[in-house]
Protein backbone atom coordinates (compact mmCIF):
# COMPACT_ATOMS: atom_id res chain seq x y z
CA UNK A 1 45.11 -2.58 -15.47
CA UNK A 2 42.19 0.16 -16.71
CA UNK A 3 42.31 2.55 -14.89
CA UNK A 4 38.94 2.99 -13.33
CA UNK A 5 36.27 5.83 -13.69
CA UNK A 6 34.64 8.34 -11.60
CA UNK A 7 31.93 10.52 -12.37
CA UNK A 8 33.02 14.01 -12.81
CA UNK A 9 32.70 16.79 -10.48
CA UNK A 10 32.23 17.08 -6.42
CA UNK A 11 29.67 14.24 -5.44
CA UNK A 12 26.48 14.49 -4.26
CA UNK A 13 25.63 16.66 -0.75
CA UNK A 14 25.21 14.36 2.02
CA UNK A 15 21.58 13.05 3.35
CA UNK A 16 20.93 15.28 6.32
CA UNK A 17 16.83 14.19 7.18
CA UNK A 18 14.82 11.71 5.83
CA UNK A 19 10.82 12.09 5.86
CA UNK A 20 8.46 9.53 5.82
CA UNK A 21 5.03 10.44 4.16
CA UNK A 22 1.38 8.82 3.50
CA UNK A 23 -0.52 9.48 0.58
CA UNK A 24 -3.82 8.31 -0.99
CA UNK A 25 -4.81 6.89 -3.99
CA UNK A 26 -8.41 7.66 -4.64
CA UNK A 27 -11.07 7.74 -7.65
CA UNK A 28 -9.68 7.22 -10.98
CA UNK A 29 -5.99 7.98 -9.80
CA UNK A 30 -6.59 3.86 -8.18
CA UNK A 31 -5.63 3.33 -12.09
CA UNK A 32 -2.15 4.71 -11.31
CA UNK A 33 0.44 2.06 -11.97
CA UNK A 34 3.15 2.29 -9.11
CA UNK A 35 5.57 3.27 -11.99
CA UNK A 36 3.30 5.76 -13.01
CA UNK A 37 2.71 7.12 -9.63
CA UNK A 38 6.74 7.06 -9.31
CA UNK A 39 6.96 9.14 -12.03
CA UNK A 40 4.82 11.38 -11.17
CA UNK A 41 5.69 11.36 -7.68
CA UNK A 42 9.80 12.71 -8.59
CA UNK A 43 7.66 15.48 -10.68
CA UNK A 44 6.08 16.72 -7.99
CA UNK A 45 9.16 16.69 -6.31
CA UNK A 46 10.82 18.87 -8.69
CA UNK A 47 7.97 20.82 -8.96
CA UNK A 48 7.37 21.57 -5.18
CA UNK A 49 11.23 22.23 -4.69
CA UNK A 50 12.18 19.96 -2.45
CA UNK A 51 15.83 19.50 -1.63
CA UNK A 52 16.00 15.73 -2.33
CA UNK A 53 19.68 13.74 -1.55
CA UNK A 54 20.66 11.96 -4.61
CA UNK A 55 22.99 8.78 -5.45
CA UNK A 56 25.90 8.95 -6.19
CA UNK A 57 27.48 7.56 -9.95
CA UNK A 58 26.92 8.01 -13.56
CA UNK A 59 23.33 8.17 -13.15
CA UNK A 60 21.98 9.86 -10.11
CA UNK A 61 18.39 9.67 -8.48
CA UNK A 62 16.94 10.94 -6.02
CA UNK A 63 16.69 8.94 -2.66
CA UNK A 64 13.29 7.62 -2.76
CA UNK A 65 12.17 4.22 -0.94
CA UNK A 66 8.78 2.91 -1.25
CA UNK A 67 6.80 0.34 0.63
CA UNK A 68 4.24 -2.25 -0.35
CA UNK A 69 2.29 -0.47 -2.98
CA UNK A 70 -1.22 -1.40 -3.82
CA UNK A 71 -1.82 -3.18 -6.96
CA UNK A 72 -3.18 -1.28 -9.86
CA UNK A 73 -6.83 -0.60 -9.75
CA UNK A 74 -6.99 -0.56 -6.23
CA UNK A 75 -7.84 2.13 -3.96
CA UNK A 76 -5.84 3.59 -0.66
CA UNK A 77 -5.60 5.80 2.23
CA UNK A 78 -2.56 4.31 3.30
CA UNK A 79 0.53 4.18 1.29
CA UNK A 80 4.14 5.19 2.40
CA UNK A 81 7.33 6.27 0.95
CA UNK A 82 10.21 7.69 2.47
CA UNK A 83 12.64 10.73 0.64
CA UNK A 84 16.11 11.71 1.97
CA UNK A 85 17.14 15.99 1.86
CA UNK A 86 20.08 17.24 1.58
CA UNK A 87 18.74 20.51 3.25
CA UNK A 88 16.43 20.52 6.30
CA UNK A 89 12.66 21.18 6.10
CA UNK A 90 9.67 21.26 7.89
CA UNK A 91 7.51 18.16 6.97
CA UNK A 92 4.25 19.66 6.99
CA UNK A 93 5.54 22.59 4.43
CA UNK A 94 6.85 19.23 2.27
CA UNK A 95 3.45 17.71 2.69
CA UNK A 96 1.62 21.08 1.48
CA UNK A 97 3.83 21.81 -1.37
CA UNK A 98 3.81 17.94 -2.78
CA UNK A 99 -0.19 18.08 -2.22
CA UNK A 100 -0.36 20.70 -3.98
CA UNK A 101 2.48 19.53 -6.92
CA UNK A 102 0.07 16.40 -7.53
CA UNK A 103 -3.12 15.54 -9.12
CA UNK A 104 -6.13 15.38 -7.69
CA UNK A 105 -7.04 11.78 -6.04
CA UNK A 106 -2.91 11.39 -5.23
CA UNK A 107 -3.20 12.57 -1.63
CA UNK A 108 -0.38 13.68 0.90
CA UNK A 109 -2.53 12.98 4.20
CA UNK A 110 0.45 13.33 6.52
CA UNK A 111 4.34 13.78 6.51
CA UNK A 112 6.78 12.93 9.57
CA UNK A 113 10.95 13.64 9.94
CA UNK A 114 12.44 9.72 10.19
CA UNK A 115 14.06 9.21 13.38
CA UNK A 116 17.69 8.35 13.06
CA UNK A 117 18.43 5.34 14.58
CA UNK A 118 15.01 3.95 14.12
CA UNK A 119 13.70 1.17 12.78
CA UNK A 120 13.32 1.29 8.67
CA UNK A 121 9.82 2.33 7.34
CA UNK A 122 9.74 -1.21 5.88
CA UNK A 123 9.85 -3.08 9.69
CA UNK A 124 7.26 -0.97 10.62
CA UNK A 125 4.50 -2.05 8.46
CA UNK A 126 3.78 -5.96 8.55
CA UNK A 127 0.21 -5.78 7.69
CA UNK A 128 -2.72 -4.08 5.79
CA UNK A 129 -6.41 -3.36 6.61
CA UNK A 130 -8.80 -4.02 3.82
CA UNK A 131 -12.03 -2.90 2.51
CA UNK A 132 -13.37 -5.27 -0.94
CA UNK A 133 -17.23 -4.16 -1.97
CA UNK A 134 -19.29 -6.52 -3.64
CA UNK A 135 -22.23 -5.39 -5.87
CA UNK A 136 -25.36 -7.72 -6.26
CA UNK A 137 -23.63 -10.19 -3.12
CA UNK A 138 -25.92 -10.17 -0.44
CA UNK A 139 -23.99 -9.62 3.38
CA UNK A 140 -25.75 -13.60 4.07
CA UNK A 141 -24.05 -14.91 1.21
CA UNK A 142 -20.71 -13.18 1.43
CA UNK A 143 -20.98 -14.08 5.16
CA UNK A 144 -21.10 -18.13 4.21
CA UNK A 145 -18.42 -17.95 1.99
CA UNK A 146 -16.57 -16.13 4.73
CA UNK A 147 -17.28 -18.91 7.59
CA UNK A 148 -16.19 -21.58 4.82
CA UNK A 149 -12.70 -19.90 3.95
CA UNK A 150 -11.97 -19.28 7.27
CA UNK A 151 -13.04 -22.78 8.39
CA UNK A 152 -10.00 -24.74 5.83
CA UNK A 153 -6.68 -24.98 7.45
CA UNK A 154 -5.29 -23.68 3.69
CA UNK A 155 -6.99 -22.32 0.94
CA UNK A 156 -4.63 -22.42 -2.22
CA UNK A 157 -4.98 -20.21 -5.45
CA UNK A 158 -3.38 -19.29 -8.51
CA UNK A 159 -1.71 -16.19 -9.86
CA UNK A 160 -0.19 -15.63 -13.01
CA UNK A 161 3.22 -13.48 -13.01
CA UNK A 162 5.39 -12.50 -15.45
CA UNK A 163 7.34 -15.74 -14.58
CA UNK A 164 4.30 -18.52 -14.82
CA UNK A 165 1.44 -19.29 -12.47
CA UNK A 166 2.17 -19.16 -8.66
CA UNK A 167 0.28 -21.07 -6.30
CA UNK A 168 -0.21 -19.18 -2.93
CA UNK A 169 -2.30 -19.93 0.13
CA UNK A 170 -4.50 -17.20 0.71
CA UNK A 171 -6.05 -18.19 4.03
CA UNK A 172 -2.64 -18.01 5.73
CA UNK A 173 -2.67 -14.55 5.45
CA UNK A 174 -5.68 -13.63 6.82
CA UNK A 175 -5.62 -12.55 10.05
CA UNK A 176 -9.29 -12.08 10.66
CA UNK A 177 -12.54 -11.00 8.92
CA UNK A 178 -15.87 -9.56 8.71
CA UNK A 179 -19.14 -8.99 6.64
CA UNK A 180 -21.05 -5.62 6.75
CA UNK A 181 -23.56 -4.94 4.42
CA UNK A 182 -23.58 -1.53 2.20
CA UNK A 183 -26.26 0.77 3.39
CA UNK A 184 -26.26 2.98 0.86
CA UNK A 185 -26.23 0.57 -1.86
CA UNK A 186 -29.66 0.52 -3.66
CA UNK A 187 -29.22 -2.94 -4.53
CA UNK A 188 -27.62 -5.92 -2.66
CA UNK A 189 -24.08 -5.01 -1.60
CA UNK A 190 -21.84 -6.47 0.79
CA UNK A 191 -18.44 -5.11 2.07
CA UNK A 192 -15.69 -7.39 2.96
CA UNK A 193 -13.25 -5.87 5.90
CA UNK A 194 -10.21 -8.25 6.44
CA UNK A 195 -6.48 -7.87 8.09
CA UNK A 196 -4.13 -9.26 6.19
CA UNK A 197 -0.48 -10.36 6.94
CA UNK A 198 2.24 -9.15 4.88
CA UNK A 199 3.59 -12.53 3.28
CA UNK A 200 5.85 -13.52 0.51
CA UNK A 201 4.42 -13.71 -2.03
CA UNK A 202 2.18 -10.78 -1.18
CA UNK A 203 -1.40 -12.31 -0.76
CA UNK A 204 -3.88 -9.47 -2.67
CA UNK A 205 -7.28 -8.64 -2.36
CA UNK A 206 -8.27 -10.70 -5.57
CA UNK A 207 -6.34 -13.55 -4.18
CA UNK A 208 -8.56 -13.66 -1.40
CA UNK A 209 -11.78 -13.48 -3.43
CA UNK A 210 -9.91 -16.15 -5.56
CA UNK A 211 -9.81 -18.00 -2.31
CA UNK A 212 -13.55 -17.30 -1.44
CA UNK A 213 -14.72 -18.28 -4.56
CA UNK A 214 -13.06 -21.68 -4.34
CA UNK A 215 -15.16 -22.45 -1.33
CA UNK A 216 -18.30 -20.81 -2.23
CA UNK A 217 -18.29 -21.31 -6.13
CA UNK A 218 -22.07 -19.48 -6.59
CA UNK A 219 -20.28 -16.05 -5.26
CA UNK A 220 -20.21 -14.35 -8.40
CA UNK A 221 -20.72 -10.18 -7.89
CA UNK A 222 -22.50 -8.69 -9.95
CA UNK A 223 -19.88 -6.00 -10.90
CA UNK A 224 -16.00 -5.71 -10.67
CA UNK A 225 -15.36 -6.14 -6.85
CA UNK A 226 -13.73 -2.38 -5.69
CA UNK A 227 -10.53 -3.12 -3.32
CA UNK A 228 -9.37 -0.25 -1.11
CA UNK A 229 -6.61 -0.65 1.62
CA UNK A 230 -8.33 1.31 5.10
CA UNK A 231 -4.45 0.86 6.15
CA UNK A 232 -1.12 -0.36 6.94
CA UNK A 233 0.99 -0.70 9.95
CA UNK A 234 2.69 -2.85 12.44
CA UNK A 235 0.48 -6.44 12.87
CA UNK A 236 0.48 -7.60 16.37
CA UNK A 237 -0.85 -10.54 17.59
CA UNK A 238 -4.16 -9.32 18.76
CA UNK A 239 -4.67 -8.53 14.75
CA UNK A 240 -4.17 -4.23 15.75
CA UNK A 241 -2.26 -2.04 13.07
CA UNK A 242 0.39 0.34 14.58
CA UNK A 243 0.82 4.12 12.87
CA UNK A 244 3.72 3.24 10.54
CA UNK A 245 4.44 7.13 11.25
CA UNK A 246 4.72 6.86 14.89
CA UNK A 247 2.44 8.58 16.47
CA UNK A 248 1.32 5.63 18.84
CA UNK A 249 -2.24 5.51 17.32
CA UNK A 250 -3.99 2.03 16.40
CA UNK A 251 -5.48 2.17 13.25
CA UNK A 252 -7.87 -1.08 12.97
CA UNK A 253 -8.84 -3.84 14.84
C-alpha cells in the first residue's frame, strides 16, 4: 500500500472568530464579476493585514464563504461574505482597513463578529429587496404589466446556462410588488421595487422583466433596465427582510 502524503510542516492555526461583513457594489464596480470581486476581495485582504484562517492541504486558502452574489451588471447595497481569523480583531478596524484596501464603488458598509453557535450566514438570508429602473416606461404602463404578472398563477421563462436553456417560473418568487415613478427622470421613467424569494434556480431581476414582458409584450424600455438589490435578509411571511447581521432591524417591507 502507498504510503499516503501530508503536506509538510505544522498545519494551519486554528479559526478563533469569524466576521460577517456587507459590502456594496456601486457605479461601474456593478461590472465586477463575482470572480473578479473574489479576487480582489483576498487582495484587499492581504493588503489590509488581516489575520485570515486558512485550509488545510497542498493548496491552502483562506476561509472565505460568500452568499448569493448579484449577477454581473447589477448594482448592491447588500451583499455578504463571511472570513474566519486565526487572531482576534475588532470588526469595525477590519471594516476600515478592507474599505480602505478596495476600490472605489466596492463598499464595506458594516462588519459584525459571527456568533458561535449561531445559525450560518447562509440561513439567515432567504430573500432580496429589489430596485429595476426603466427609462422611457411610463409608471401606468409598468403598473399594467405589473397587475397582469401578478394576476397568472405561473409565469414561466427561459434562461440560458452554461448547461442549455432552463425554464423557471418567475412569478413564484415574487413575494410582492410595486410601481413608483422616477422623479428626477427628465423623461418617462418608472422604478420597479419587488421582494423576491430566494429559490432554486435563483429567479433574477431580468427573469422577472422576462416574465413581465411575456404578459405585457409592448413593455420595451427605452434603455438597458438598471437592477440594484436595496437588500437581503431573512423573508418572513408578512414579505419583511431581517438584518442578516443581527442587529434586529427590518430592512423592507
Amino acid at each position: 500500500m502507498a504510503k499516503q502524503r501530508t503536506p509538510d510542516g505544522p498545519p494551519p492555526p486554528p479559526v478563533v472568530q469569524r466576521l460577517r461583513l456587507q459590502y456594496a457594489k456601486r457605479g461601474r464596480l456593478r461590472f465586477t464579476s463575482h470572480r473578479d470581486f473574489a479576487r480582489a476581495f483576498e487582495r484587499a485582504l492581504r493588503r489590509a493585514g488581516v489575520p485570515m484562517a486558512f485550509s488545510a492541504g497542498f493548496s491552502p486558502h483562506p476561509k472565505i464563504s460568500y452568499v448569493n452574489a448579484t449577477p454581473t451588471g447589477v448594482a448592491s447595497e447588500a451583499e455578504y461574505v463571511e472570513i474566519a481569523l486565526a487572531r482576534r480583531c475588532e470588526p469595525d478596524d477590519v471594516r476600515r482597513a478592507l474599505d480602505t484596501s478596495l476600490p472605489d464603488g466596492l463598499d464595506i458598509l458594516a462588519c459584525v463578529e459571527a456568533p458561535a453557535d449561531g445559525p450560518s450566514l447562509a440561513d439567515l438570508v432567504s430573500g432580496s429587496s429589489w430596485e429595476i429602473r426603466l427609462a422611457g416606461v411610463t409608471a401606468a404602463a409598468l403598473g399594467d404589466a405589473l397587475e397582469r404578472f401578478l394576476r397568472e398563477p405561473e409565469v414561466l421563462v427561459e434562461r440560458r446556462t452554461k448547461d442549455g436553456v432552463r425554464r423557471l417560473d418567475a412569478r413564484a418568487a415574487v413575494h410582492h410588488a410595486d410601481v413608483v415613478a422616477d422623479p428626477a427622470a427628465a423623461g418617462p421613467c418608472a422604478i420597479l421595487r419587488c421582494v423576491v424569494r430566494h429559490v432554486t434556480p435563483a429567479v433574477r431581476p431580468d427573469d422577472i422583466l422576462s416574465g413581465l414582458r411575456s404578459v405585457a409584450p409592448g413593455l420595451q424600455p427605452a434603455a438597458p433596465p438598471e437592477a440594484r438589490r436595496l437588500a437581503q435578509g431573512l423573508l418572513d411571511e408578512a414579505g419583511l427582510l431581517s438584518d442578516p447581521l443581527g442587529a434586529g432591524r427590518v430592512l423592507s417591507s
